[in-house]
C-alpha atoms as a PDB file:
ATOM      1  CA  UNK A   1       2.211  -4.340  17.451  1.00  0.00           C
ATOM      2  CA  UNK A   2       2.341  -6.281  14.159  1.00  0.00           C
ATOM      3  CA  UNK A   3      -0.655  -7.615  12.007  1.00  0.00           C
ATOM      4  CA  UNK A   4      -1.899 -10.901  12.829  1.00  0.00           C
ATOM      5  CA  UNK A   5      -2.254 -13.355  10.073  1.00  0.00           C
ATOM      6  CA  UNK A   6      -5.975 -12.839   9.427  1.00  0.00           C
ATOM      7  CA  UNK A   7      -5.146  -9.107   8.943  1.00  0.00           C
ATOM      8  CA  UNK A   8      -2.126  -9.706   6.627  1.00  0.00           C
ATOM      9  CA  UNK A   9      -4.215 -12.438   4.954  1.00  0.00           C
ATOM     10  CA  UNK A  10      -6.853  -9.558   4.255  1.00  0.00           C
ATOM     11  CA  UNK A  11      -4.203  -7.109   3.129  1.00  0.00           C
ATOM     12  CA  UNK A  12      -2.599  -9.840   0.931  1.00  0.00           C
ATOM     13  CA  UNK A  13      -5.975 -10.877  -0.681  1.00  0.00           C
ATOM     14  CA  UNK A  14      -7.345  -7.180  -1.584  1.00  0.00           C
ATOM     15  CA  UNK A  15      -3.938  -6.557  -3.408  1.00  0.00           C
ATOM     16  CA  UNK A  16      -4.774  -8.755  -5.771  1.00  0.00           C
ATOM     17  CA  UNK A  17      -5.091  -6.055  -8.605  1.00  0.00           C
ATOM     18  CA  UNK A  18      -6.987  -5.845 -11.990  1.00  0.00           C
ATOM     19  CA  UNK A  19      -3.395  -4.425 -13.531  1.00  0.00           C
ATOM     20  CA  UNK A  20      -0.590  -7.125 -13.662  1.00  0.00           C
ATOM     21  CA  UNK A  21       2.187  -3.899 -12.513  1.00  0.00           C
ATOM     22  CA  UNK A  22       0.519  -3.037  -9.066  1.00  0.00           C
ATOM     23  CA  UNK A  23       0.299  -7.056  -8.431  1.00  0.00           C
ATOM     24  CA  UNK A  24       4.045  -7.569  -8.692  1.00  0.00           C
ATOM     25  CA  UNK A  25       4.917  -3.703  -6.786  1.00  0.00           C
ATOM     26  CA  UNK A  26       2.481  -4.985  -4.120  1.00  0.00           C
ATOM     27  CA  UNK A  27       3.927  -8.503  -4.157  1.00  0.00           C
ATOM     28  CA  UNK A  28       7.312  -7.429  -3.976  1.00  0.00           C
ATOM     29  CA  UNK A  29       6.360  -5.176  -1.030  1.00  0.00           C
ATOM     30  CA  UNK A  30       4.441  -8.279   0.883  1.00  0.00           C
ATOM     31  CA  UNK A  31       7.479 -10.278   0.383  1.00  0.00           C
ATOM     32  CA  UNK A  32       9.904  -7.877   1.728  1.00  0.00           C
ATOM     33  CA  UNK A  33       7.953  -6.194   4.644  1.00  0.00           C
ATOM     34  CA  UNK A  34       4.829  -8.647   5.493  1.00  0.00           C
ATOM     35  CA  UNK A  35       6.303  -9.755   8.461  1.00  0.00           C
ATOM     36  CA  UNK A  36       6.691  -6.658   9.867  1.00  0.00           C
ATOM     37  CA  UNK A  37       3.743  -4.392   9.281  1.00  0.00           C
ATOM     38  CA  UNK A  38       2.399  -2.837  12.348  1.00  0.00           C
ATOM     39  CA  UNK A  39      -1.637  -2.128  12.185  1.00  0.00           C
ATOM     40  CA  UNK A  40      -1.283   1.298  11.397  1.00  0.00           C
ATOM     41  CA  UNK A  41       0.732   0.522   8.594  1.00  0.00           C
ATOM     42  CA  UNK A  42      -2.522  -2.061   7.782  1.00  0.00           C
ATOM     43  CA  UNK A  43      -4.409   0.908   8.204  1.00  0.00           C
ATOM     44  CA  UNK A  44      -2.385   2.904   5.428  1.00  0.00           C
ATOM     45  CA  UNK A  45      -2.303  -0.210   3.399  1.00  0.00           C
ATOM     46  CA  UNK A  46      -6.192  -0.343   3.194  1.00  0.00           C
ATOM     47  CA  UNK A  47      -6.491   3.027   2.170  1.00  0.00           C
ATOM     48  CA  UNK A  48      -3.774   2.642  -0.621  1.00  0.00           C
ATOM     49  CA  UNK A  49      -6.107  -0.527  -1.294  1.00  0.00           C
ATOM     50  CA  UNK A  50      -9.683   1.088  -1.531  1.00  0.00           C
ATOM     51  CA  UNK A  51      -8.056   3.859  -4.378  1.00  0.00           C
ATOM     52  CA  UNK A  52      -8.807   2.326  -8.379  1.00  0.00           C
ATOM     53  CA  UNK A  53      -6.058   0.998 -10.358  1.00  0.00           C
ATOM     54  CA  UNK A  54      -5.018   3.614 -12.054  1.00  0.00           C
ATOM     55  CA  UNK A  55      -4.671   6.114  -9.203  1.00  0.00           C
ATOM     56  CA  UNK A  56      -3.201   3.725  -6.708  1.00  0.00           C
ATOM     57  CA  UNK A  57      -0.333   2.926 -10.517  1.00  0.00           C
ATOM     58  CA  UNK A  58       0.230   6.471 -10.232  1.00  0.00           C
ATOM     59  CA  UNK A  59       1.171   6.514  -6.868  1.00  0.00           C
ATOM     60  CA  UNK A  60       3.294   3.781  -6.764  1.00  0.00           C
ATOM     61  CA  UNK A  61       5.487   5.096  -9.879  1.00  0.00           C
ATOM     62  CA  UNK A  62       5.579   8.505  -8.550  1.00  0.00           C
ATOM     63  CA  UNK A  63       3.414  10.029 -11.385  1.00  0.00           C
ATOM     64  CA  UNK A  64       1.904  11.410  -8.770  1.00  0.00           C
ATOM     65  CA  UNK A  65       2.626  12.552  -5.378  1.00  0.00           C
ATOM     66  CA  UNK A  66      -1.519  12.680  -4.287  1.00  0.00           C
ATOM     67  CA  UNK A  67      -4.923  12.271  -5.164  1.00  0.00           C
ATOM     68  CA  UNK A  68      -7.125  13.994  -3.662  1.00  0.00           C
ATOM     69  CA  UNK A  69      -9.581  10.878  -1.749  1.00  0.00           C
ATOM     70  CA  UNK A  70      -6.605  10.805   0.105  1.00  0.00           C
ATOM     71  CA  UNK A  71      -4.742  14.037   0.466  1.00  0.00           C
ATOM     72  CA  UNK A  72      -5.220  14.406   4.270  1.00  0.00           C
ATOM     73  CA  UNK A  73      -4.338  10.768   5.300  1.00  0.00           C
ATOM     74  CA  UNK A  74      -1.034  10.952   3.154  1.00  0.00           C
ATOM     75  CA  UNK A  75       0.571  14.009   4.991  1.00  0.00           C
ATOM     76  CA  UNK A  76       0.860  11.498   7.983  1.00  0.00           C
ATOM     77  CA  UNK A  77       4.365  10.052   8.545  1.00  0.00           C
ATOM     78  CA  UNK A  78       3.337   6.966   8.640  1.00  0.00           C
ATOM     79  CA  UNK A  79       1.320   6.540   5.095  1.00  0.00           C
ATOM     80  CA  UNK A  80       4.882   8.070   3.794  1.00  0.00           C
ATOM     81  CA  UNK A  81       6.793   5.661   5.003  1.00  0.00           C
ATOM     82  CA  UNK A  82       4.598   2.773   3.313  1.00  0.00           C
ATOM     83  CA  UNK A  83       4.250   5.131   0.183  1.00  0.00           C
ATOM     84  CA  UNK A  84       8.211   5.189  -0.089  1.00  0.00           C
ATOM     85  CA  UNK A  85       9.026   1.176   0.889  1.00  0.00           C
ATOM     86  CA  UNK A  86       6.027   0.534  -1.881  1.00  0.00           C
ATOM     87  CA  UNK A  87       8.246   2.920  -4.254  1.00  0.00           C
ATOM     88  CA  UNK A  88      11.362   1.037  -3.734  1.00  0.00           C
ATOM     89  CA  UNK A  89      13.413  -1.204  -6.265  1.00  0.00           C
END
């Protein structure tokens, strides 16, 4: 089952980041895969969305793999799957 607009509208609006490089990563993801998020990959998204700036930059440039909030939810399939889209070029 895919987001509904509210949902995507929510995800959308908490990207909105106080460092310019995770706006245009998240962006770019939005634009390429909005349409077809499911709600656990909302689910993911929000928890990628609650970390701070820095740790969530880290992520998405592969500085690091974890952080520890989140090192349970990110051996899931599913939160790897976002991780790597959110990592693409």
């Amino acid at each position: 089952m895919t987001l509904g607009n509210a949902e995507l509208y929510r995800l959308k609006s908490d990207a909105r980041r106080g460092l310019l490089e995770n706006d245009l990563i998240l962006q770019r993801f939005f634009e390429r895969y909005g349409s077809q998020l499911s709600v656990e990959d909302g689910r993911v998204l929000s928890l990628l969305l609650a970390l701070d700036d820095n740790d969530l930059m880290d992520l998405l440039i592969a500085r690091k793999d974890s952080v520890q909030t989140l090192e349970k939810e990110m051996q899931s399939d599913s939160f790897k799957v976002i991780l790597q889209k959110l990592r693409e070029k």
